[in-house]
PDB file of N, CA and C in Angstrom:
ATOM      1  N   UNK A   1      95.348 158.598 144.620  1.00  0.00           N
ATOM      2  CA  UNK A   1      96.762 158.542 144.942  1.00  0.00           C
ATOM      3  C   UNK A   1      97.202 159.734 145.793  1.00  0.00           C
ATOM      4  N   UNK A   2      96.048 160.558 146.330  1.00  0.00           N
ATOM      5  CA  UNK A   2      97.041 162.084 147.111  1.00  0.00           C
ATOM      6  C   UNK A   2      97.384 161.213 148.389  1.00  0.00           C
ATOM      7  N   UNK A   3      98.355 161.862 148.546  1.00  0.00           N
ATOM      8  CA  UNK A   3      99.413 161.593 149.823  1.00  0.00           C
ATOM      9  C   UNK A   3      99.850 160.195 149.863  1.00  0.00           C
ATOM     10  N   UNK A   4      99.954 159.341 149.112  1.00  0.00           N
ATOM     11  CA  UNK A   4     100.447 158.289 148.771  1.00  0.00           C
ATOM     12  C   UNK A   4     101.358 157.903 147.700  1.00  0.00           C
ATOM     13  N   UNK A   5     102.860 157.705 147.704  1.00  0.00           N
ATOM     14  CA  UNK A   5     103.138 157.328 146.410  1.00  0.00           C
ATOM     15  C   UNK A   5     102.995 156.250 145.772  1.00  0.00           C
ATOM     16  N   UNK A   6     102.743 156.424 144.395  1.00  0.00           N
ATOM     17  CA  UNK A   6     101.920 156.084 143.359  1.00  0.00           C
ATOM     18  C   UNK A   6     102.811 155.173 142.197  1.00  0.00           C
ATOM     19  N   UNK A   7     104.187 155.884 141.961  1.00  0.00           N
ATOM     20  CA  UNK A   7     104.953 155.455 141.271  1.00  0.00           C
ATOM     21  C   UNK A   7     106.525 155.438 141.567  1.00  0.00           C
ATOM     22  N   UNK A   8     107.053 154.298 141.024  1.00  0.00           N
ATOM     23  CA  UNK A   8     108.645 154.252 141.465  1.00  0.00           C
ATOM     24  C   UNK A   8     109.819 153.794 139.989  1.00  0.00           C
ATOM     25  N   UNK A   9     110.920 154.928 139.854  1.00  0.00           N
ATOM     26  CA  UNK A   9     111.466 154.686 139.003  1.00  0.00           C
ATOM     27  C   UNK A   9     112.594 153.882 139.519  1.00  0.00           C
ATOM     28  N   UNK A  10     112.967 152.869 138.393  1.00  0.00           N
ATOM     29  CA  UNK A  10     114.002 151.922 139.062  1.00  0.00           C
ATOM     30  C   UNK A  10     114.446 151.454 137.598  1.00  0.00           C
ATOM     31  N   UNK A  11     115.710 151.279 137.612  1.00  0.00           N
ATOM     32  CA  UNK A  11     116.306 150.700 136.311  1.00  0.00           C
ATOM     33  C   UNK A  11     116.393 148.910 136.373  1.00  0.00           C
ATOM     34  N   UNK A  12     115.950 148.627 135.304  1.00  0.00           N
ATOM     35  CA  UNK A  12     115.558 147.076 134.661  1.00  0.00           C
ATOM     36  C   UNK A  12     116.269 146.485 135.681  1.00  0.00           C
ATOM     37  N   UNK A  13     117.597 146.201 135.941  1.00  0.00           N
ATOM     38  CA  UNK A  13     118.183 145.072 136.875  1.00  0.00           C
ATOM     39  C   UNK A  13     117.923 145.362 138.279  1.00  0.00           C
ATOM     40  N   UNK A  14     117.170 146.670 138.707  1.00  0.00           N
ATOM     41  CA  UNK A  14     116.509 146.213 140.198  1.00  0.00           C
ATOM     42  C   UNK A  14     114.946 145.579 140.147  1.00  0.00           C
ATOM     43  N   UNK A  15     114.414 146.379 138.890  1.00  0.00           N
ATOM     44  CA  UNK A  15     113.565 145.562 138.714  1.00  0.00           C
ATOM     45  C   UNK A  15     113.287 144.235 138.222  1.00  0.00           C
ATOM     46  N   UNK A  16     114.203 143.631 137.749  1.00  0.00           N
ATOM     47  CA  UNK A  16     113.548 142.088 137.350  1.00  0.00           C
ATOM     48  C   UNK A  16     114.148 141.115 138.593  1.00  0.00           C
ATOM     49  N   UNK A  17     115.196 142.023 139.432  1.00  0.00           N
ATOM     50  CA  UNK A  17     115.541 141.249 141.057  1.00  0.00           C
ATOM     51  C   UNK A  17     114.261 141.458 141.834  1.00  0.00           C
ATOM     52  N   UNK A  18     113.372 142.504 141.819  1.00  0.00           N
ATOM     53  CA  UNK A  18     112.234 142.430 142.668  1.00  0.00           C
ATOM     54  C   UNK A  18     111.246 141.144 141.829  1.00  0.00           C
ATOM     55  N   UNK A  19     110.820 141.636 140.585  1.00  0.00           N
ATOM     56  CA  UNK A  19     109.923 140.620 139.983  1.00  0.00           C
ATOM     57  C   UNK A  19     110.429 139.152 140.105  1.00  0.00           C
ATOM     58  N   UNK A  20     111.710 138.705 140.010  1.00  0.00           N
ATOM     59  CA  UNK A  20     111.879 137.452 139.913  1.00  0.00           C
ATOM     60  C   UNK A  20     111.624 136.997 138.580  1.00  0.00           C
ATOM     61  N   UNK A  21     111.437 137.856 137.380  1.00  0.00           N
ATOM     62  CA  UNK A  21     111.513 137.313 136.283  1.00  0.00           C
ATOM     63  C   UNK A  21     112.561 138.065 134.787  1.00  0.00           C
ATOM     64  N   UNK A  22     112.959 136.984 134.600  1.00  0.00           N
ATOM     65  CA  UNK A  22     114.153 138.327 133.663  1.00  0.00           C
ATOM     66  C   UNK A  22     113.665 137.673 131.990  1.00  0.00           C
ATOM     67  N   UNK A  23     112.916 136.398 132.022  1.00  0.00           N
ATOM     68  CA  UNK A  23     112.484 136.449 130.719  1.00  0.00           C
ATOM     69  C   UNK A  23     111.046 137.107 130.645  1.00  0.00           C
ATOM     70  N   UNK A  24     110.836 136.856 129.119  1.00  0.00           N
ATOM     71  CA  UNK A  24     109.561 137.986 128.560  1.00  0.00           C
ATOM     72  C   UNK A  24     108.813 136.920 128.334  1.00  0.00           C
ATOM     73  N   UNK A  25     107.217 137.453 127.948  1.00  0.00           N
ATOM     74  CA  UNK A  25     106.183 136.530 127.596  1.00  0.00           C
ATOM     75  C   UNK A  25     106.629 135.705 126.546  1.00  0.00           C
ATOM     76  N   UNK A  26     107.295 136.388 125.423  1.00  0.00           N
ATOM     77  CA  UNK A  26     107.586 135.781 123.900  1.00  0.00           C
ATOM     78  C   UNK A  26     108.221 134.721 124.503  1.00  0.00           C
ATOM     79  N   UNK A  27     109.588 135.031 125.308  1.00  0.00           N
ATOM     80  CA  UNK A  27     110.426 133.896 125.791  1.00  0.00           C
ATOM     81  C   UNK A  27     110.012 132.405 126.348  1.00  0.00           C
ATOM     82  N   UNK A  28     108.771 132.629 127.400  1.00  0.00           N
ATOM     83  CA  UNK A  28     108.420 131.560 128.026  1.00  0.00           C
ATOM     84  C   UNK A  28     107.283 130.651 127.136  1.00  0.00           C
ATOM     85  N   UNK A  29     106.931 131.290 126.001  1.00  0.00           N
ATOM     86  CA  UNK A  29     105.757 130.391 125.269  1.00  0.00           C
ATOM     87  C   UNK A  29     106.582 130.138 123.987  1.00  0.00           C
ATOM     88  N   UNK A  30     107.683 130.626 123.736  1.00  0.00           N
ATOM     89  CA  UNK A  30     108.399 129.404 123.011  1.00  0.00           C
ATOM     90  C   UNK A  30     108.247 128.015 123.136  1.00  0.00           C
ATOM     91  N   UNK A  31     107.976 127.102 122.023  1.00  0.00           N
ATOM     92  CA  UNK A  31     108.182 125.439 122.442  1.00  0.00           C
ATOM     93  C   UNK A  31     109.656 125.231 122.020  1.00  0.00           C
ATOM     94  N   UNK A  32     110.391 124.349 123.120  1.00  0.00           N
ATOM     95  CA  UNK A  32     111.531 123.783 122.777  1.00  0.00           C
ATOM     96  C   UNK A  32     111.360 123.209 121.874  1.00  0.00           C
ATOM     97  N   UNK A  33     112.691 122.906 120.503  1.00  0.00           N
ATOM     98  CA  UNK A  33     112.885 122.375 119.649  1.00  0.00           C
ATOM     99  C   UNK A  33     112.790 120.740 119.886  1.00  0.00           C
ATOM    100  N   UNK A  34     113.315 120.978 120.940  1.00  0.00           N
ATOM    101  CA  UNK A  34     113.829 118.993 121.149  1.00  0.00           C
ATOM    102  C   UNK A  34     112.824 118.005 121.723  1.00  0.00           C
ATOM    103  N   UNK A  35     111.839 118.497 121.160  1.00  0.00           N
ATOM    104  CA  UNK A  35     110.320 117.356 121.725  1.00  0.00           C
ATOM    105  C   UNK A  35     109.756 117.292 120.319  1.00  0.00           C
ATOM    106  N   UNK A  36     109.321 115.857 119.928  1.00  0.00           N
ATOM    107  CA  UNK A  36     108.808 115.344 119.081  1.00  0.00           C
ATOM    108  C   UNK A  36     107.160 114.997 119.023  1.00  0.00           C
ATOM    109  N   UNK A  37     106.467 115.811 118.594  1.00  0.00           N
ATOM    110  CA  UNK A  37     104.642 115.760 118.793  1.00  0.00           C
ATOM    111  C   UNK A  37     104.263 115.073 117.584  1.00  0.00           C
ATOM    112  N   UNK A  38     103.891 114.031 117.831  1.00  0.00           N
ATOM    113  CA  UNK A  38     102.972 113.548 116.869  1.00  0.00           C
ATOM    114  C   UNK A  38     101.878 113.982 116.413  1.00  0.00           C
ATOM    115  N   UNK A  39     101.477 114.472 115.501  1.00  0.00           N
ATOM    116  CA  UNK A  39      99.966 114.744 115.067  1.00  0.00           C
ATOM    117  C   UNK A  39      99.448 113.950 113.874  1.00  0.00           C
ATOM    118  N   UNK A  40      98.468 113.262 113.763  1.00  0.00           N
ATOM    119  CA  UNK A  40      97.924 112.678 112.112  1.00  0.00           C
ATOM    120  C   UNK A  40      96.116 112.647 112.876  1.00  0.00           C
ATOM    121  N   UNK A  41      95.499 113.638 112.541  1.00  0.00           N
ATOM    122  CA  UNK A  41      94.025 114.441 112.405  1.00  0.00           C
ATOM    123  C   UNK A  41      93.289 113.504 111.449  1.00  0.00           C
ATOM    124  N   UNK A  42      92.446 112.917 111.692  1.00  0.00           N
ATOM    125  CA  UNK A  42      91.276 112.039 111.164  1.00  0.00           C
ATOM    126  C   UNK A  42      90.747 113.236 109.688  1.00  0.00           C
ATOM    127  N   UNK A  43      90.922 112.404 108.470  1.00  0.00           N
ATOM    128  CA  UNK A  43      90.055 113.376 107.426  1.00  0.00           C
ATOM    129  C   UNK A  43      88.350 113.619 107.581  1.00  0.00           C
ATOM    130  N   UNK A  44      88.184 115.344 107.439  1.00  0.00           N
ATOM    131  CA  UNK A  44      86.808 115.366 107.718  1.00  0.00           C
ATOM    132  C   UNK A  44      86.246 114.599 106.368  1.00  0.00           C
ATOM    133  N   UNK A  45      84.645 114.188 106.915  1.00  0.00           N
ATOM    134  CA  UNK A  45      84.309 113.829 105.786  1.00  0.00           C
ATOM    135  C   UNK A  45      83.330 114.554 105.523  1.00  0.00           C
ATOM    136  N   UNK A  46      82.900 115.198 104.511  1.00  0.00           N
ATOM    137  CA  UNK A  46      81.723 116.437 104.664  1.00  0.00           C
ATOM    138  C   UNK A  46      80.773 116.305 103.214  1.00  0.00           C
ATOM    139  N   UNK A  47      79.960 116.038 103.826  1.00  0.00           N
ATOM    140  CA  UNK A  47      79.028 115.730 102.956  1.00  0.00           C
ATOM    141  C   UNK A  47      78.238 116.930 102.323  1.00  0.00           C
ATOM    142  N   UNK A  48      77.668 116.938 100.494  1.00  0.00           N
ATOM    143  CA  UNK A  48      77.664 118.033 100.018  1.00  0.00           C
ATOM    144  C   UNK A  48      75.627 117.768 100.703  1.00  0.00           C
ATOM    145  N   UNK A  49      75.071 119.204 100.244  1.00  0.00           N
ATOM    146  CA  UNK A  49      73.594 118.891 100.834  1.00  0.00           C
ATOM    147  C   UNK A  49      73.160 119.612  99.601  1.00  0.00           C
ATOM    148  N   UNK A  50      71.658 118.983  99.333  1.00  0.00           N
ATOM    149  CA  UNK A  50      70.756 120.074  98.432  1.00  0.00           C
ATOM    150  C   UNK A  50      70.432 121.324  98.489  1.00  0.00           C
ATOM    151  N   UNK A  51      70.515 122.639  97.513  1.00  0.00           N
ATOM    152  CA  UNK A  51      70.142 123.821  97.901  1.00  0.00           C
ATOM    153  C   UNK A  51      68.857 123.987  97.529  1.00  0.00           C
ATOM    154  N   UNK A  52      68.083 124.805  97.632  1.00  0.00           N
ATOM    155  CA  UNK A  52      67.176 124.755  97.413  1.00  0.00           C
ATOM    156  C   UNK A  52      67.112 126.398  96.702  1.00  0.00           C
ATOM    157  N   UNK A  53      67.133 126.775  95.630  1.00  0.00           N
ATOM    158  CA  UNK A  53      67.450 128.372  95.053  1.00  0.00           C
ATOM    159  C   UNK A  53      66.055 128.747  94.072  1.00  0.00           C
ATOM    160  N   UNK A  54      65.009 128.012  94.841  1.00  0.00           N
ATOM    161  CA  UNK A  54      63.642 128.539  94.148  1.00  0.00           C
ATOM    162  C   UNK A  54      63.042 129.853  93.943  1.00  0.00           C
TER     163      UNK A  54
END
């Protein structure tokens, strides 16, 4: 970084006008409430096996 600057202080509302983003990660991976997902998962069936503890 010599002779180059490296870092720039700027308060939140110039910065999220440069980024273009004013929500947060948490915000955007929210699922909306108002969608209905079906799920019904097939029961495993798991079969027991012989041990062998000779």
């Amino acid at each position: 970084d010599r002779g180059r600057p490296a870092h720039v202080l700027l308060c939140i509302e110039d910065y999220l006008k440069l980024t273009g983003s004013a929500a947060s990660i948490a915000d955007m991976l929210i699922m909306p409430t108002d969608i209905d997902i079906e799920f019904e998962p097939q029961r495993a069936v798991i079969t027991p096996r012989q041990v062998d503890l000779s």
